[in-house]
N, C-alpha and C. Protein backbone atom coordinates (compact mmCIF):
# COMPACT_ATOMS: atom_id res chain seq x y z
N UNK A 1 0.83 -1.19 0.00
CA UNK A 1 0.00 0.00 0.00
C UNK A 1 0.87 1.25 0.00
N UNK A 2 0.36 2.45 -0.78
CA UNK A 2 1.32 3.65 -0.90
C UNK A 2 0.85 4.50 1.07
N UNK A 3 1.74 5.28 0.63
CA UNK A 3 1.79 6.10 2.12
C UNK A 3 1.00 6.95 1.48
N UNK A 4 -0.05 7.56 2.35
CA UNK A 4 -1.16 8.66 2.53
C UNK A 4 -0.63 10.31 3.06
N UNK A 5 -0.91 11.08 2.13
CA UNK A 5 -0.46 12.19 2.87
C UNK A 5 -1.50 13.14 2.76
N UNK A 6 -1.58 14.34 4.56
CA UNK A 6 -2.59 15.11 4.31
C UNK A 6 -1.84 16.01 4.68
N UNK A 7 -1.69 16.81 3.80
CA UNK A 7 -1.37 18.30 3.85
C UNK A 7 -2.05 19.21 4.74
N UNK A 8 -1.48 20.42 5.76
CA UNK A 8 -2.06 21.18 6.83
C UNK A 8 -3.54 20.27 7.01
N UNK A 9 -3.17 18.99 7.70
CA UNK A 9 -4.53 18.68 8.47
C UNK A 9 -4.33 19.02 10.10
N UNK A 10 -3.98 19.78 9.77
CA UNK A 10 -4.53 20.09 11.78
C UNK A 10 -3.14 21.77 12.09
N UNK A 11 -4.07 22.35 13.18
CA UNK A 11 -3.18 23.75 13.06
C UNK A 11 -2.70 23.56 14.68
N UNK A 12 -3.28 22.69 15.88
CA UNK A 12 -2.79 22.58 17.09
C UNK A 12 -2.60 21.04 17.55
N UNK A 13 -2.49 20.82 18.95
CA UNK A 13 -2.33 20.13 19.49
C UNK A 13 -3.50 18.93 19.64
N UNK A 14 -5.04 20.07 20.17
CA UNK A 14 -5.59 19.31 20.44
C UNK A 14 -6.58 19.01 19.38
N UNK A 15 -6.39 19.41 17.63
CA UNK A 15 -6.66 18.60 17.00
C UNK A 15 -6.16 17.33 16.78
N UNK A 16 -5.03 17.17 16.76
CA UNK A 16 -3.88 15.75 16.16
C UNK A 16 -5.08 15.09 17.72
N UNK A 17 -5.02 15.42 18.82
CA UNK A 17 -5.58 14.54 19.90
C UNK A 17 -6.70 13.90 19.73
N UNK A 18 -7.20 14.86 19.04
CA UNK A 18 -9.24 14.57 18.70
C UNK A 18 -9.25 13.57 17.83
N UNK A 19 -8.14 13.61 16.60
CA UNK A 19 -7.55 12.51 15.54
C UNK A 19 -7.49 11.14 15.78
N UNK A 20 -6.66 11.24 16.99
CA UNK A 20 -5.73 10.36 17.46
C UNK A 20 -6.78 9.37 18.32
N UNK A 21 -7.85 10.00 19.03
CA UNK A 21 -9.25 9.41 19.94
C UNK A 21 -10.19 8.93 18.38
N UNK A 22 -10.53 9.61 17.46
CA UNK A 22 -11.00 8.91 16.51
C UNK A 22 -10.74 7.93 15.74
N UNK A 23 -9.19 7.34 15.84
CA UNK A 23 -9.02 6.38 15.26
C UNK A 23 -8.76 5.35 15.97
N UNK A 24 -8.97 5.57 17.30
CA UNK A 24 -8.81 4.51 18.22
C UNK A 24 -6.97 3.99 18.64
N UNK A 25 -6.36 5.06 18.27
CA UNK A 25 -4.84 4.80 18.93
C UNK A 25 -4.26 5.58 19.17
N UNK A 26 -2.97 4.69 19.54
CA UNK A 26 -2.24 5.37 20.94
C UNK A 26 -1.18 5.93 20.60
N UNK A 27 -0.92 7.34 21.56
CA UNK A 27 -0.08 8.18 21.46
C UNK A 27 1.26 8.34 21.39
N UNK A 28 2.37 8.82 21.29
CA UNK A 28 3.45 9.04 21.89
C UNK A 28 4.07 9.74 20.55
N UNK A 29 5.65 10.47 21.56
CA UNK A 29 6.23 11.79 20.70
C UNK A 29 7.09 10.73 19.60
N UNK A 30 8.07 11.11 19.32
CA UNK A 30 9.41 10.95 18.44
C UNK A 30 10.07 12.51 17.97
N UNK A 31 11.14 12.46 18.39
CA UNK A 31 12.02 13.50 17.67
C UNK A 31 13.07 13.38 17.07
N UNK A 32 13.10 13.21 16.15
CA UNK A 32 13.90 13.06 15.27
C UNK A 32 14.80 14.43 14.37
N UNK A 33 16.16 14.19 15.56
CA UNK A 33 17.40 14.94 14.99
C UNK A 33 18.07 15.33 13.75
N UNK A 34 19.03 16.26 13.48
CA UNK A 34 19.68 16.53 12.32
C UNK A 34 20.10 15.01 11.36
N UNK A 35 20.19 14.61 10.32
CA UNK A 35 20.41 13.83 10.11
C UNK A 35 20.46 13.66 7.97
N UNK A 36 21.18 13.27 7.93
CA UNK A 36 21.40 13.11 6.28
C UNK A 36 19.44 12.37 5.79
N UNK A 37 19.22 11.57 6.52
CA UNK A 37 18.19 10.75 5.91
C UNK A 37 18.03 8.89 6.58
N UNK A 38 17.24 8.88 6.63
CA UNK A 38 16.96 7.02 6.60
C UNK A 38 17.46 5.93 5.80
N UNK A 39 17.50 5.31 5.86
CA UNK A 39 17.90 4.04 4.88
C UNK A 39 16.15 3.47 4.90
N UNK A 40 15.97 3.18 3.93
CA UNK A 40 14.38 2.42 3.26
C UNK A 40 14.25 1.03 4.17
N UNK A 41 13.10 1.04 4.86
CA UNK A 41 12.63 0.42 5.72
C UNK A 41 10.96 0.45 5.93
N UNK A 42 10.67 -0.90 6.72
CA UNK A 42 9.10 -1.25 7.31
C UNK A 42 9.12 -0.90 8.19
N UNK A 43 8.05 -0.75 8.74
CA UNK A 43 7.50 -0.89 9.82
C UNK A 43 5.94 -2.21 10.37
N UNK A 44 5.86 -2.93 11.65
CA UNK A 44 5.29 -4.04 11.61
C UNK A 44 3.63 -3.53 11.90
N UNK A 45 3.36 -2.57 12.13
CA UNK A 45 2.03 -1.78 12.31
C UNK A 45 2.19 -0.30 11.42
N UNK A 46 0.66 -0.38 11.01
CA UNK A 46 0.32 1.27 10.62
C UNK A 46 1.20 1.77 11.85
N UNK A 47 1.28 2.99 10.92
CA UNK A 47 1.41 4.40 11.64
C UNK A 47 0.97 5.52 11.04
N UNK A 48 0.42 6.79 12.30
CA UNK A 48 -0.19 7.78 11.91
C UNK A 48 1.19 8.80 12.38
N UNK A 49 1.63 9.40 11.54
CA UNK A 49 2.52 10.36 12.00
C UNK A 49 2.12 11.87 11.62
N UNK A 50 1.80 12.90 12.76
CA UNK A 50 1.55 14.10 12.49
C UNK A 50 2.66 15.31 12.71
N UNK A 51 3.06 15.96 12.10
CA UNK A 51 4.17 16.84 11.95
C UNK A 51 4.31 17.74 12.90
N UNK A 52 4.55 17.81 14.05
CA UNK A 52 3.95 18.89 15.06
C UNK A 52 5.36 20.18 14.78
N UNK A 53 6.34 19.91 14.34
CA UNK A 53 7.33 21.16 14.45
C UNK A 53 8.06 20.28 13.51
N UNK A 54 8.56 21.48 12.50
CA UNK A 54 10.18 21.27 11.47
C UNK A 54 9.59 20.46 10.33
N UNK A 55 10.30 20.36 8.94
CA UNK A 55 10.37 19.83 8.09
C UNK A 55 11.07 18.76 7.43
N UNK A 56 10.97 18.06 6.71
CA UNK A 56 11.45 16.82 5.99
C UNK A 56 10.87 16.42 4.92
N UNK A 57 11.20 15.18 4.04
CA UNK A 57 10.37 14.17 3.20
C UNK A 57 10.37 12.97 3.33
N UNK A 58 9.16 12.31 2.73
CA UNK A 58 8.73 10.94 3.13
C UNK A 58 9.24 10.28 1.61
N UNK A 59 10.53 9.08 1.40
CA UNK A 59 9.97 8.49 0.01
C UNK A 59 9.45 7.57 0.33
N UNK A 60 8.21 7.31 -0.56
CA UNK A 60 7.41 5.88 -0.71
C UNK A 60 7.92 5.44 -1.63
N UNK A 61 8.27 3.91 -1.31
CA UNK A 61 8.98 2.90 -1.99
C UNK A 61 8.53 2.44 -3.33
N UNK A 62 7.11 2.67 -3.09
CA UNK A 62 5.70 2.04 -3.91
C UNK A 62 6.38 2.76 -5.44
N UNK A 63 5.80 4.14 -5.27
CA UNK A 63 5.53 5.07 -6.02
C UNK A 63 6.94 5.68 -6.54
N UNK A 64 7.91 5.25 -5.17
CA UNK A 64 9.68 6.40 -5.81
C UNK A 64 9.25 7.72 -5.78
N UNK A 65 8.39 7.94 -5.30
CA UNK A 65 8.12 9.73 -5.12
C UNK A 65 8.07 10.18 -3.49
N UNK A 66 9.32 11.42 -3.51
CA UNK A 66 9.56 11.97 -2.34
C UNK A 66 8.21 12.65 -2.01
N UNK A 67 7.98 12.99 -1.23
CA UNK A 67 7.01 14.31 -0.66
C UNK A 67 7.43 14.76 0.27
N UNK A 68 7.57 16.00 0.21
CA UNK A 68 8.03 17.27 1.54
C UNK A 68 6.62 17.47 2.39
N UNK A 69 7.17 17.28 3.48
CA UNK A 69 6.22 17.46 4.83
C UNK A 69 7.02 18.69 6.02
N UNK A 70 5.72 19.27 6.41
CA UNK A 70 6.06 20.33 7.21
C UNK A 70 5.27 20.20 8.51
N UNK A 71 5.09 21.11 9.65
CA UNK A 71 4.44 21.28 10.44
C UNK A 71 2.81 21.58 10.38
N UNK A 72 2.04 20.39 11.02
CA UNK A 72 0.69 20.62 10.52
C UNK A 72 0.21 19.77 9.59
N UNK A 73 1.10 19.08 8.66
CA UNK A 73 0.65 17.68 7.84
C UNK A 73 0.87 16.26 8.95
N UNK A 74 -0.30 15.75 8.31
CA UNK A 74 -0.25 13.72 8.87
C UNK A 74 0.15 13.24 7.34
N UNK A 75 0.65 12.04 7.92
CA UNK A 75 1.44 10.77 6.98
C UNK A 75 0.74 9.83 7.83
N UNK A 76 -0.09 8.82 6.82
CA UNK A 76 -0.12 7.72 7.38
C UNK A 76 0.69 6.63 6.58
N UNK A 77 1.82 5.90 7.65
CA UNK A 77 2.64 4.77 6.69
C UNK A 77 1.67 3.76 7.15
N UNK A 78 0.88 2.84 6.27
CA UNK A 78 0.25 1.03 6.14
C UNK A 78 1.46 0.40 6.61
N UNK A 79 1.42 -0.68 7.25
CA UNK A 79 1.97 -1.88 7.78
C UNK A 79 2.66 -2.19 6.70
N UNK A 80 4.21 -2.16 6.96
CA UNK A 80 4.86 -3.23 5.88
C UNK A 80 4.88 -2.45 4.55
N UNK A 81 4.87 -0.97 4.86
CA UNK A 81 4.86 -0.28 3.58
C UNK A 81 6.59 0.26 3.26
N UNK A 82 7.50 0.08 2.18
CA UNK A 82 8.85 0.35 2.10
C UNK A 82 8.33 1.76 2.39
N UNK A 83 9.29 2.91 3.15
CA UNK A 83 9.46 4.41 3.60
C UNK A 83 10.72 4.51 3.98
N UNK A 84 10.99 5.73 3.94
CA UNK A 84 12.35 6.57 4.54
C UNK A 84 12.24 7.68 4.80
N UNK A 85 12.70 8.33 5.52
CA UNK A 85 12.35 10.10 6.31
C UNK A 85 13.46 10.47 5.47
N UNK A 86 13.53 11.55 5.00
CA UNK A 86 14.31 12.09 4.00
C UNK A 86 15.50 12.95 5.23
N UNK A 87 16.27 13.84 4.92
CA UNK A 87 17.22 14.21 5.66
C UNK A 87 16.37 15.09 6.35
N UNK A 88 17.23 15.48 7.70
CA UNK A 88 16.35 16.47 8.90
C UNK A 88 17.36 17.90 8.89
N UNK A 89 17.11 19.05 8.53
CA UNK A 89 18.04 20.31 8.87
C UNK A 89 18.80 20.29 10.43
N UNK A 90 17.60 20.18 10.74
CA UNK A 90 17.66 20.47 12.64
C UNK A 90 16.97 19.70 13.40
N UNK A 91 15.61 19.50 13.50
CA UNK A 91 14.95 18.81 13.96
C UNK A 91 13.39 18.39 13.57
N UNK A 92 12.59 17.19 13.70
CA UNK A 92 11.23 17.17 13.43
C UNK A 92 10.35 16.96 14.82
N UNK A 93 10.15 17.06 14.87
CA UNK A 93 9.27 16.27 16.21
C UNK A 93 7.49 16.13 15.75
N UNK A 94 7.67 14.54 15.71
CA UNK A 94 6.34 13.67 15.66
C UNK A 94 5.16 13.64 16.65
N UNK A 95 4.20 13.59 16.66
CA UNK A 95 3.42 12.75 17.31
C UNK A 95 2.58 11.25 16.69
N UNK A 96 3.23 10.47 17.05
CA UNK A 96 2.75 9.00 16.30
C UNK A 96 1.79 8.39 17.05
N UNK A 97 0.76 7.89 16.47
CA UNK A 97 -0.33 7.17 16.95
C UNK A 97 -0.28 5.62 15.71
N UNK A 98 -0.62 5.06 16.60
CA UNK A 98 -0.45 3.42 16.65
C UNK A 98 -1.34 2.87 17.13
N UNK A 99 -1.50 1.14 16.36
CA UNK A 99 -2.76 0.65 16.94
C UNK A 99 -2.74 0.05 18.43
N UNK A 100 -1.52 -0.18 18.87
CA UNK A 100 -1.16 -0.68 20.15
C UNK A 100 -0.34 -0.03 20.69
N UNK A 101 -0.21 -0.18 22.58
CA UNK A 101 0.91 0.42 23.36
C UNK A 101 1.98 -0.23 23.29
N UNK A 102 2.87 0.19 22.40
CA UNK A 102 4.13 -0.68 22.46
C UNK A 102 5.46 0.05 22.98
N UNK A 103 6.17 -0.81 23.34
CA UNK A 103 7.46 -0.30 23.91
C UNK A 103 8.23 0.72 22.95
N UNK A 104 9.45 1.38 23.14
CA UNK A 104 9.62 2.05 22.20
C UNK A 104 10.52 1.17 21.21
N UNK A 105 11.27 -0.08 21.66
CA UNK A 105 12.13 -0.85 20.71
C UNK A 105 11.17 -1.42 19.83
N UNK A 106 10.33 -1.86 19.69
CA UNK A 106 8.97 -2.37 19.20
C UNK A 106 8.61 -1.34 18.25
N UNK A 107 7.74 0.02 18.56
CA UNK A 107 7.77 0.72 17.39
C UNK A 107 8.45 1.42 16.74
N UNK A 108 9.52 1.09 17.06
CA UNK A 108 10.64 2.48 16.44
C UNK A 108 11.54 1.33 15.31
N UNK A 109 11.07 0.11 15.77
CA UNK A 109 11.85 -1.23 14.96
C UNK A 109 12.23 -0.44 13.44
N UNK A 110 13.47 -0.43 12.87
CA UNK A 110 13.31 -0.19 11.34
C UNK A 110 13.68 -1.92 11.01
N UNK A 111 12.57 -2.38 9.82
CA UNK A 111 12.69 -3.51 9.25
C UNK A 111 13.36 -3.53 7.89
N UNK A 112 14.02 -4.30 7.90
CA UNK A 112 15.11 -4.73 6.64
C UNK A 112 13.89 -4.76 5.65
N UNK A 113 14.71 -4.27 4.14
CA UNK A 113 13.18 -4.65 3.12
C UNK A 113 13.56 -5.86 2.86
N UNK A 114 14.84 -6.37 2.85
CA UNK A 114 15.11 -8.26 2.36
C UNK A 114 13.80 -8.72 3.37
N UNK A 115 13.21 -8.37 4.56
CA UNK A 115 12.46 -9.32 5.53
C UNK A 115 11.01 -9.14 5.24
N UNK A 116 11.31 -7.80 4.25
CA UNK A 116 9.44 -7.88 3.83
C UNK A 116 8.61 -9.34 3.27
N UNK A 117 9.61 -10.14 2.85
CA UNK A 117 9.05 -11.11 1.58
C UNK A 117 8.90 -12.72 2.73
N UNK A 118 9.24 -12.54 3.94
CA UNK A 118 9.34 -13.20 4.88
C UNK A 118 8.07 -13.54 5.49
């Protein structure tokens, strides 16, 4: 499945929250530092990631098309979808919602794409 993107869906906090109660999952931050970029990877659950501060891009593996994300856009990555966070200037900071409470080694897992076919 391709990654979903919504451009300025939400302008505060306690929209992404109202979001986050409507889809029935669970919260927590991520900040993610200066950095060249990701290496292309899964993840073993959706994720809803909303942009709360700073900029970056998402490539979807699917499609090979980057998209630039800012503060105020959601990304939803599907389960098992190839992604990579494109390089960080300074900083992003997430709020990710998930279908379960998981530890942070658990959702932060980056999965090999050799293990997708597994």
């Amino acid at each position: 499945m391709a990654i979903e993107f919504y451009p300025q869906f939400f302008t505060n906090r306690n929209e992404v929250l109202d979001d986050v109660k409507s889809n029935g999952t669970w919260p927590t931050t991520f900040v993610s530092g200066p950095s060249e970029g990701l290496h292309l990877h899964w993840h073993a659950d959706e994720v809803h990631a909303y942009i709360m501060e700073g900029e970056t891009d998402f490539l979807d593996a699917e499609s090979g098309k980057r998209t630039a994300v800012k503060t105020g856009d959601k990304i939803v990555v599907p389960a098992r979808t190839l992604h990579a966070e494109g390089a960080v200037k300074d900083r992003v900071v997430y709020l990710l919602a998930l279908p379960d409470a998981l530890p942070p080694e658990e959702f932060l897992a980056l999965h090999d794409p050799a293990e997708l076919d597994q």
